[in-house]
Protein backbone atom coordinates (compact mmCIF):
# COMPACT_ATOMS: atom_id res chain seq x y z
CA UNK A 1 -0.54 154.90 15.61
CA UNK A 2 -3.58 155.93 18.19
CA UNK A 3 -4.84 159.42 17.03
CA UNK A 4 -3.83 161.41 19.94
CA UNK A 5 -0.40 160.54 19.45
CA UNK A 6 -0.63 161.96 15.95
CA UNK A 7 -2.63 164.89 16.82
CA UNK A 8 0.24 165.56 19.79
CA UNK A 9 3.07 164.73 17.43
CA UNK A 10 2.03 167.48 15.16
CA UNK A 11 2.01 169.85 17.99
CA UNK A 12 5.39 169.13 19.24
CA UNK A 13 6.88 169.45 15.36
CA UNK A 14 5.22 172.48 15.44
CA UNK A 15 6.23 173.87 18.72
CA UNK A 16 10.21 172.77 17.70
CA UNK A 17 9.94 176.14 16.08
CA UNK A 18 8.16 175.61 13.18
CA UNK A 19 5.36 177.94 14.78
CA UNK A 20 7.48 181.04 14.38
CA UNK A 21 7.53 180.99 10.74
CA UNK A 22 3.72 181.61 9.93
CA UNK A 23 0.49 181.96 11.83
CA UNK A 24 -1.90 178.93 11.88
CA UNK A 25 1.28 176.40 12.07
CA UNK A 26 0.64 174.77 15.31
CA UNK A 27 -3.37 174.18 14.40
CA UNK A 28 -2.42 173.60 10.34
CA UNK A 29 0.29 170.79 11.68
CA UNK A 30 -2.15 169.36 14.33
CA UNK A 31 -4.94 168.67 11.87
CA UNK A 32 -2.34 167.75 9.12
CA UNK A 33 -0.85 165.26 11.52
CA UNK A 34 -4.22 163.52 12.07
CA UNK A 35 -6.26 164.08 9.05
CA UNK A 36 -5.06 161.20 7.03
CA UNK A 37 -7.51 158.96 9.70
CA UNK A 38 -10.54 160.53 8.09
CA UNK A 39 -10.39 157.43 5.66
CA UNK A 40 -12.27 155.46 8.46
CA UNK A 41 -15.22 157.10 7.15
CA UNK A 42 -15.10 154.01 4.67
CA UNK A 43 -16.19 151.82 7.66
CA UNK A 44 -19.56 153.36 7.40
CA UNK A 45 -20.12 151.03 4.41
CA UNK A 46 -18.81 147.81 5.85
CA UNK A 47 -15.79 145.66 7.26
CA UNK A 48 -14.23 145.48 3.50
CA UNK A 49 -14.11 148.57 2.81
CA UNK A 50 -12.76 149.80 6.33
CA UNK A 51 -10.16 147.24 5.46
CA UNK A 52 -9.42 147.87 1.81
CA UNK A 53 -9.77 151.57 2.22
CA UNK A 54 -7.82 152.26 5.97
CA UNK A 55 -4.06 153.44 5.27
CA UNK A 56 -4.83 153.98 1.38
CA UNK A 57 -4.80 157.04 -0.45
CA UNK A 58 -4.92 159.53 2.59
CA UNK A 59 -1.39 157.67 3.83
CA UNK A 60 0.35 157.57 0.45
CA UNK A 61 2.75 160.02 -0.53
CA UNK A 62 0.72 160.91 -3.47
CA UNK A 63 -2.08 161.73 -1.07
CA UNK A 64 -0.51 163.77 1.85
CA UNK A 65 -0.56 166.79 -0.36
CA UNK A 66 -4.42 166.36 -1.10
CA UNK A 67 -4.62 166.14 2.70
CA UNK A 68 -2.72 169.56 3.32
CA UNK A 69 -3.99 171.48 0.91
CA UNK A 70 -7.16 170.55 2.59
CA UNK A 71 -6.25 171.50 6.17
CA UNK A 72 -5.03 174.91 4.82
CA UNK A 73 -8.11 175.83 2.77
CA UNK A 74 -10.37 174.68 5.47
CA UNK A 75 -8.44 177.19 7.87
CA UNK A 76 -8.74 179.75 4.74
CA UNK A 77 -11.79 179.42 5.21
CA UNK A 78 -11.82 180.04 8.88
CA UNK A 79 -10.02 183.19 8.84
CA UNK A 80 -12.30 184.56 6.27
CA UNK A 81 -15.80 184.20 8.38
CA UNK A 82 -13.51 184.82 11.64
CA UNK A 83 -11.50 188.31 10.71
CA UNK A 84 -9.11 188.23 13.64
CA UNK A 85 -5.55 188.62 12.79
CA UNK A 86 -3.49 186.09 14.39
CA UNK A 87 -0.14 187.01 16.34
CA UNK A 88 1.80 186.72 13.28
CA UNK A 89 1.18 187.09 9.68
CA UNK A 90 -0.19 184.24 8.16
CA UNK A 91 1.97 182.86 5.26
CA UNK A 92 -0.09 180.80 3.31
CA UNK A 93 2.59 178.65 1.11
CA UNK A 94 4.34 178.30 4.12
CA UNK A 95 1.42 177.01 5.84
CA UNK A 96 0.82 174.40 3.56
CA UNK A 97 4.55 173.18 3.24
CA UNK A 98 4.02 172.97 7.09
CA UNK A 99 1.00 170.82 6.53
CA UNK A 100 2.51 168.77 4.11
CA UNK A 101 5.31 167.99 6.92
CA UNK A 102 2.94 167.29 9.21
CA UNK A 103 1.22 164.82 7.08
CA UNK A 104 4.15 163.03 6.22
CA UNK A 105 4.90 162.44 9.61
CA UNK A 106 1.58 160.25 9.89
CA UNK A 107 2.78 157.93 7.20
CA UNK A 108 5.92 157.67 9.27
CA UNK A 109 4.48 156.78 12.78
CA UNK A 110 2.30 154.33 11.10
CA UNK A 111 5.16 152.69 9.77
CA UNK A 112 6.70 152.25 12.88
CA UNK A 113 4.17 149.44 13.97
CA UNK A 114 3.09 146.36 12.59
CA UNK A 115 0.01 147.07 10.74
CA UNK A 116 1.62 149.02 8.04
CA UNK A 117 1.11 151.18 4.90
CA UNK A 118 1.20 151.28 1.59
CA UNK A 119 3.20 154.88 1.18
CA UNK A 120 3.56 154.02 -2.92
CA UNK A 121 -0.48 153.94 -3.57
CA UNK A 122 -1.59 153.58 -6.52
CA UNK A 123 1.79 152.39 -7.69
CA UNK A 124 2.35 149.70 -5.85
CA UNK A 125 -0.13 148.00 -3.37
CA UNK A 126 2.64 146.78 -1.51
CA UNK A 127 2.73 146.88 2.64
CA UNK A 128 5.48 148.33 4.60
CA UNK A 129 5.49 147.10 8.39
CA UNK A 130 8.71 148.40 10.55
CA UNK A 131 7.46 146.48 13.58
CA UNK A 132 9.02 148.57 15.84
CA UNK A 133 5.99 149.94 18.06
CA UNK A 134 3.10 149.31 19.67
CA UNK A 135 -0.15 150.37 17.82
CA UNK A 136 -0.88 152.51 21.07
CA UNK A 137 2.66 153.40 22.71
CA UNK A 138 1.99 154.45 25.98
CA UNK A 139 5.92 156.09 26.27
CA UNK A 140 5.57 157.88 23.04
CA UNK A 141 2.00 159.30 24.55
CA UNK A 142 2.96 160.09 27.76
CA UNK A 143 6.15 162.29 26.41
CA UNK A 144 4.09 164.04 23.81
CA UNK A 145 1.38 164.53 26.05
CA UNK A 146 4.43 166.05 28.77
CA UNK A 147 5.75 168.33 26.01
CA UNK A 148 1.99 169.80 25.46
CA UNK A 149 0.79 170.37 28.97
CA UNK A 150 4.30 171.23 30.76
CA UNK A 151 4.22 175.05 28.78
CA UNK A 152 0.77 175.30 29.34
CA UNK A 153 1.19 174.74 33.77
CA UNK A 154 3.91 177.14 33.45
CA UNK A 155 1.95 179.66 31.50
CA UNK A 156 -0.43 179.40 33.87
CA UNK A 157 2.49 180.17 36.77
CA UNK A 158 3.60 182.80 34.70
CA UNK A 159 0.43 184.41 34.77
CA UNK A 160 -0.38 184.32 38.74
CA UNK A 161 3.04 186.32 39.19
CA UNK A 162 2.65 188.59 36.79
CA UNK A 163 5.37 187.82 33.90
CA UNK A 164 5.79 188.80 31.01
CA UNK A 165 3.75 187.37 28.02
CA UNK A 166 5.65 184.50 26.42
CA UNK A 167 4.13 184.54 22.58
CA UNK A 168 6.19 181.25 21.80
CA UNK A 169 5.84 178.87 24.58
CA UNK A 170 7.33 175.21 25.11
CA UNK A 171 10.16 174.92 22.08
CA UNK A 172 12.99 173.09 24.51
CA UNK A 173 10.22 170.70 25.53
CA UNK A 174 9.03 169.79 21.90
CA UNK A 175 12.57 169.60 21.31
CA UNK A 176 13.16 167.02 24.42
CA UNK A 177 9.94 165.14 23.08
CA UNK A 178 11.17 164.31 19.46
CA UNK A 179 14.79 163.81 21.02
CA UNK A 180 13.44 161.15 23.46
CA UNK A 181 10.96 159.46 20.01
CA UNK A 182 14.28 159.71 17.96
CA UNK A 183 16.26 157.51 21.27
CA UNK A 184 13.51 155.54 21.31
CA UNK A 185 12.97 154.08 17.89
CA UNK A 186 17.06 153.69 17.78
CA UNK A 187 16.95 151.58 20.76
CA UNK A 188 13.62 149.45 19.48
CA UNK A 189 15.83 149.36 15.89
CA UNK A 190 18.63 147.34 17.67
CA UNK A 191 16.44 145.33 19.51
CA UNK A 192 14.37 144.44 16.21
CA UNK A 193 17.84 143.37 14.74
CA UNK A 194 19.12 141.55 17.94
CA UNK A 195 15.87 139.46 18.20
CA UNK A 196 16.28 138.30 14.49
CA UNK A 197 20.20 137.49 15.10
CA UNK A 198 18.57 135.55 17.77
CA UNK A 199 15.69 133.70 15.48
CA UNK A 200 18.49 132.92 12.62
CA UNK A 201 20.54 130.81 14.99
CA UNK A 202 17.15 129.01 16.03
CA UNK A 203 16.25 125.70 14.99
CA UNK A 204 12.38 125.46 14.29
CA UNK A 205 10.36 122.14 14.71
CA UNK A 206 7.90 123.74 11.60
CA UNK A 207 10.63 123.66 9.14
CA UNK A 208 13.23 125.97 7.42
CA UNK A 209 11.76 129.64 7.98
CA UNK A 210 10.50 131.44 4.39
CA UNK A 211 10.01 134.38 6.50
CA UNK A 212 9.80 135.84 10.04
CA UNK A 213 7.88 138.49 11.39
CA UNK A 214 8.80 140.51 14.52
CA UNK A 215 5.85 141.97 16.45
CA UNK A 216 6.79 145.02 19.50
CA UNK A 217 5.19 145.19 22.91
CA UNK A 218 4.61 148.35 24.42
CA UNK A 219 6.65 150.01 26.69
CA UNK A 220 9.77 147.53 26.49
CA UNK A 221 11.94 147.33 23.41
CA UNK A 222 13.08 143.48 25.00
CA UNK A 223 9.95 141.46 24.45
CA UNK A 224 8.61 140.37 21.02
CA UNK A 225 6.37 137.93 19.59
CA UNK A 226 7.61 136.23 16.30
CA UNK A 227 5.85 134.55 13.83
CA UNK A 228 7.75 131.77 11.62
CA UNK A 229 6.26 130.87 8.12
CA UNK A 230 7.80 127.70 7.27
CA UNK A 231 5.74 127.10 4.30
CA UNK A 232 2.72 124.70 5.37
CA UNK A 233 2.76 126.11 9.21
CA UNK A 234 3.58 129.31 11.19
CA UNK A 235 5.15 128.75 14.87
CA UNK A 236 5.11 131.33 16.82
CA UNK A 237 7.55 132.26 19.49
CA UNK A 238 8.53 135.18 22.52
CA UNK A 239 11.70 136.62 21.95
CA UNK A 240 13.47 138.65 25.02
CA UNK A 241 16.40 139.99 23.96
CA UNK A 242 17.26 140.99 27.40
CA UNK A 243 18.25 137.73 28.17
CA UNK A 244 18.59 135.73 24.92
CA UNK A 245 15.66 133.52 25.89
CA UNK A 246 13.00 131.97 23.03
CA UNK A 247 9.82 130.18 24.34
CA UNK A 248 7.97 128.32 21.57
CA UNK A 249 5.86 125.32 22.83
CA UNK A 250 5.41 122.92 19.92
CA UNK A 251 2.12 121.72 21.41
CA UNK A 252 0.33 125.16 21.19
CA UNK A 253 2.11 127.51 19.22
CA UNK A 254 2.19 125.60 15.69
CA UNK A 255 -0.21 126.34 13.11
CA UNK A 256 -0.92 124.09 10.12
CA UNK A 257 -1.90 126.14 7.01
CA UNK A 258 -5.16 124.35 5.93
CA UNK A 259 -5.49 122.89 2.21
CA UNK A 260 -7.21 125.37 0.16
CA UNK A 261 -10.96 123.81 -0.38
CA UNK A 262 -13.62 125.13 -2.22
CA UNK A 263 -15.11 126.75 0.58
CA UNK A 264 -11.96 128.08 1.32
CA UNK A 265 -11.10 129.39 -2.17
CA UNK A 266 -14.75 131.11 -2.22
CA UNK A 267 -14.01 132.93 0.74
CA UNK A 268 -10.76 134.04 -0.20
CA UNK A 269 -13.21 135.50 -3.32
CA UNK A 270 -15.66 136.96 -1.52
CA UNK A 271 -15.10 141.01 -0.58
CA UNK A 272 -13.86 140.83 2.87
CA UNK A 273 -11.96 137.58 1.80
CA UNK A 274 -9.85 139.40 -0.94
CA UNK A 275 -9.28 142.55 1.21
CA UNK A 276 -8.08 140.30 3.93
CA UNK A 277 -6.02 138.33 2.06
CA UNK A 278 -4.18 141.68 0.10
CA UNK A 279 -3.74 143.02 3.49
CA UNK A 280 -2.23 140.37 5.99
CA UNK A 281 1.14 139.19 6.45
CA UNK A 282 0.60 135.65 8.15
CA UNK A 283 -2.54 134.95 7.28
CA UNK A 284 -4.27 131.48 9.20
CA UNK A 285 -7.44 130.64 6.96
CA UNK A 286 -9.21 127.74 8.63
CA UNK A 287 -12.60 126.13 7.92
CA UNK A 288 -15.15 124.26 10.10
CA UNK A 289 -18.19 122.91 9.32
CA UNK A 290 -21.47 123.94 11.36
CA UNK A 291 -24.96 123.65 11.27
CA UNK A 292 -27.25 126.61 10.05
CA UNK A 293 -30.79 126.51 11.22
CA UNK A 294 -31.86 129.71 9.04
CA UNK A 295 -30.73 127.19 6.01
CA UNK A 296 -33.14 124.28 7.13
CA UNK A 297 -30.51 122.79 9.91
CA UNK A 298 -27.90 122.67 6.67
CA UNK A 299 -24.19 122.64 7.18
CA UNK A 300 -22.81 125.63 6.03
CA UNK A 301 -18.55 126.09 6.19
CA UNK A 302 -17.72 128.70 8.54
CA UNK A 303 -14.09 130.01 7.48
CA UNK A 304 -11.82 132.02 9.51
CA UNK A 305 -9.76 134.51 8.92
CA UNK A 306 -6.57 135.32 11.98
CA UNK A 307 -3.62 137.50 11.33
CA UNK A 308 -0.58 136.23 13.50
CA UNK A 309 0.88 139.36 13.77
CA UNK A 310 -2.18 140.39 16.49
CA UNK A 311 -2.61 137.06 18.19
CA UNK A 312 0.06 137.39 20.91
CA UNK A 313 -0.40 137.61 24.72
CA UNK A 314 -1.19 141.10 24.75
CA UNK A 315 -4.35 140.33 23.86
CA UNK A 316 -5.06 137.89 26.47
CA UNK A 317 -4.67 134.41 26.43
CA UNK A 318 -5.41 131.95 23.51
CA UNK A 319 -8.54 130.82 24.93
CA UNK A 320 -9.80 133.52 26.53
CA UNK A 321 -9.31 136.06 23.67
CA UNK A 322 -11.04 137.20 20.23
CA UNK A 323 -8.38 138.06 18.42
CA UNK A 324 -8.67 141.50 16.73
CA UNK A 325 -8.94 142.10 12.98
CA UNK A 326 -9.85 138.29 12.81
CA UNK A 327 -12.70 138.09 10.26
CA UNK A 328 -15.41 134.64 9.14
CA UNK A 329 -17.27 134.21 5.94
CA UNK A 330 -20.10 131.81 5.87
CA UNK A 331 -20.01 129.36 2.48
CA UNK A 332 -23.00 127.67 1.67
CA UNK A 333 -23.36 124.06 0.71
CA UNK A 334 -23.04 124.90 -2.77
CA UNK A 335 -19.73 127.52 -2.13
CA UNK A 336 -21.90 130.37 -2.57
CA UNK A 337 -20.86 133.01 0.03
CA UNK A 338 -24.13 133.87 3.21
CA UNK A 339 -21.92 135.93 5.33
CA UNK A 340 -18.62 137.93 5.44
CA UNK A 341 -18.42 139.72 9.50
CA UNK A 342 -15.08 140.95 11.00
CA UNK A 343 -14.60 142.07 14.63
CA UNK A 344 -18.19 141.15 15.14
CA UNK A 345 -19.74 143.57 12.31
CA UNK A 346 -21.35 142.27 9.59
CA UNK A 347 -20.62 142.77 6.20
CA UNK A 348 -23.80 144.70 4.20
């Protein structure tokens, strides 16, 4: 999910009434709720390791109590330069329990959309997509953001009459947020399952389906872009479930999976090829040949790397967009790999 809505998601846990039972919850669960994201520190070195590295360790369930014990001895370590006593004592196993919550609850937002994690690291590599969600769910962010800012206004009312102190503020309205997430996800659930009832009794001009993939819009649990794998092609297709309509044109939304070549293979090899590769669900790997003046006007194989789980209208249309998280190597003449670059950064 976008980092405000984890950051505001640990607030509202807190705020349920979690904040009562130590002092430090509400800023322990924020930062617990958002800390796992530090791992995009990795992009500093590159592309592959952004993408081998993002939703690893830091959102496995080995890792989230690394990541709370963390936020709890870098507040320790607050408290002790800061020596003021907070409104209630702090409890400092508590605290980190709390922490640990809110840490969890990043692995389980991220779940909900269709990039996925890998909560079993180093077990098992394996993704786990629930395709239920937008990436950035402007509902989920406006209700979270309601539940934060509504107790605050009224403090402020409170205040300009002169009423009493509240020292816990904004419980029924973190308690309406998660209520309204909870309804939420349900409803997108049912959809999810409706629009596969719907793709099962579909006939696809591809080929028998190995596997479909179900990617959300936001706002509207109706509308969803599928991907087919039928072995040597994808089609893709819009679902609404609202009104039991599919749109797939044959002409522009099948993909033929291109024979693997040696150009192909030593991209696949290369860093960013194998990190791709481990991390995408319907991957398109295409090659095209093109001429390289730095290599003496040589033609070098540019390969390309598109995940059909983010090329969907969202994004724009097919022609006018760059689809995100699409990624190129450059293979020499003699398959030896020039370039790797993903959303126009360049491998180092």
């Amino acid at each position: 999910m976008e980092p405000v809505e984890h950051f505001l998601f640990g607030a509202a846990l807190s705020r349920a009434g979690l904040n009562r039972t130590t002092g430090l919850a509400t800023l322990a669960m924020v930062l617990a709720a958002e800390a796992a994201d530090l791992d995009v520190l990795y992009s500093l070195r590159g592309p592959a390791e952004a993408l081998q590295h993002h939703r690893g360790w830091t959102h496995s369930l080995v890792g989230t109590p690394i990541v709370a014990l963390a936020v709890v001895a870098l507040l320790w370590a607050a408290t002790r330069l800061w020596r003021r006593p907070t409104k209630i004592p702090v409890r400092w196993t508590r605290l980190f329990l709390l922490a640990w919550l809110a840490a969890l609850s990043h692995i389980a937002l991220d779940w909900t959309n269709n990039y996925g994690v890998r909560p079993f690291w180093p077990f098992s590599p394996k993704w786990y997509e629930g395709d239920l969600v937008f990436i950035l769910e402007p509902l989920m962010l406006g209700v979270l953001a309601l539940a934060v800012i509504m107790p605050w206004l009224l403090g402020l009312a409170d205040r300009e009459i002169g009423a009493k102190a509240v020292t816990f503020r904004g419980q029924r309205w973190a308690w309406f947020a998660l209520a309204f997430i909870a309804v939420m996800l349900t409803v997108r659930a049912v959809e999810h399952h409706r629009a596969l009832s719907l793709l099962a009794n579909r006939e696809w001009q591809a080929g028998t389906p190995r596997r479909v993939g179900l990617n959300p819009y936001p706002i509207t649990p109706f509308q969803w872009h599928a991907v087919v794998d039928a072995g040597d092609e994808y089609q893709t297709a819009h679902i609404n479930t609202w009104t039991g309509n599919i749109a797939s044109d044959p002409d522009t939304d099948i993909f033929y999976k291109q024979p693997v070549t040696p150009a192909i293979a030593a991209a696949e090899g290369s860093r960013l090829g194998r990190a791709y590769m481990d991390w995408s669900r319907d991957p398109l790997v295409t090659a095209q040949p093109q001429v390289d003046p730095a290599l003496n006007n040589s033609t070098v194989t540019q390969v390309d790397f598109l995940d059909l789980r983010f090329d969907y209208p969202i994004f724009g249309t097919r022609s006018e967009r760059n689809p995100p998280l699409s990624a190129q190597v450059l293979v020499a003449p003699d398959n030896s790999v020039l370039e790797m670059r993903m959303d126009g950064r360049v491998e180092k």
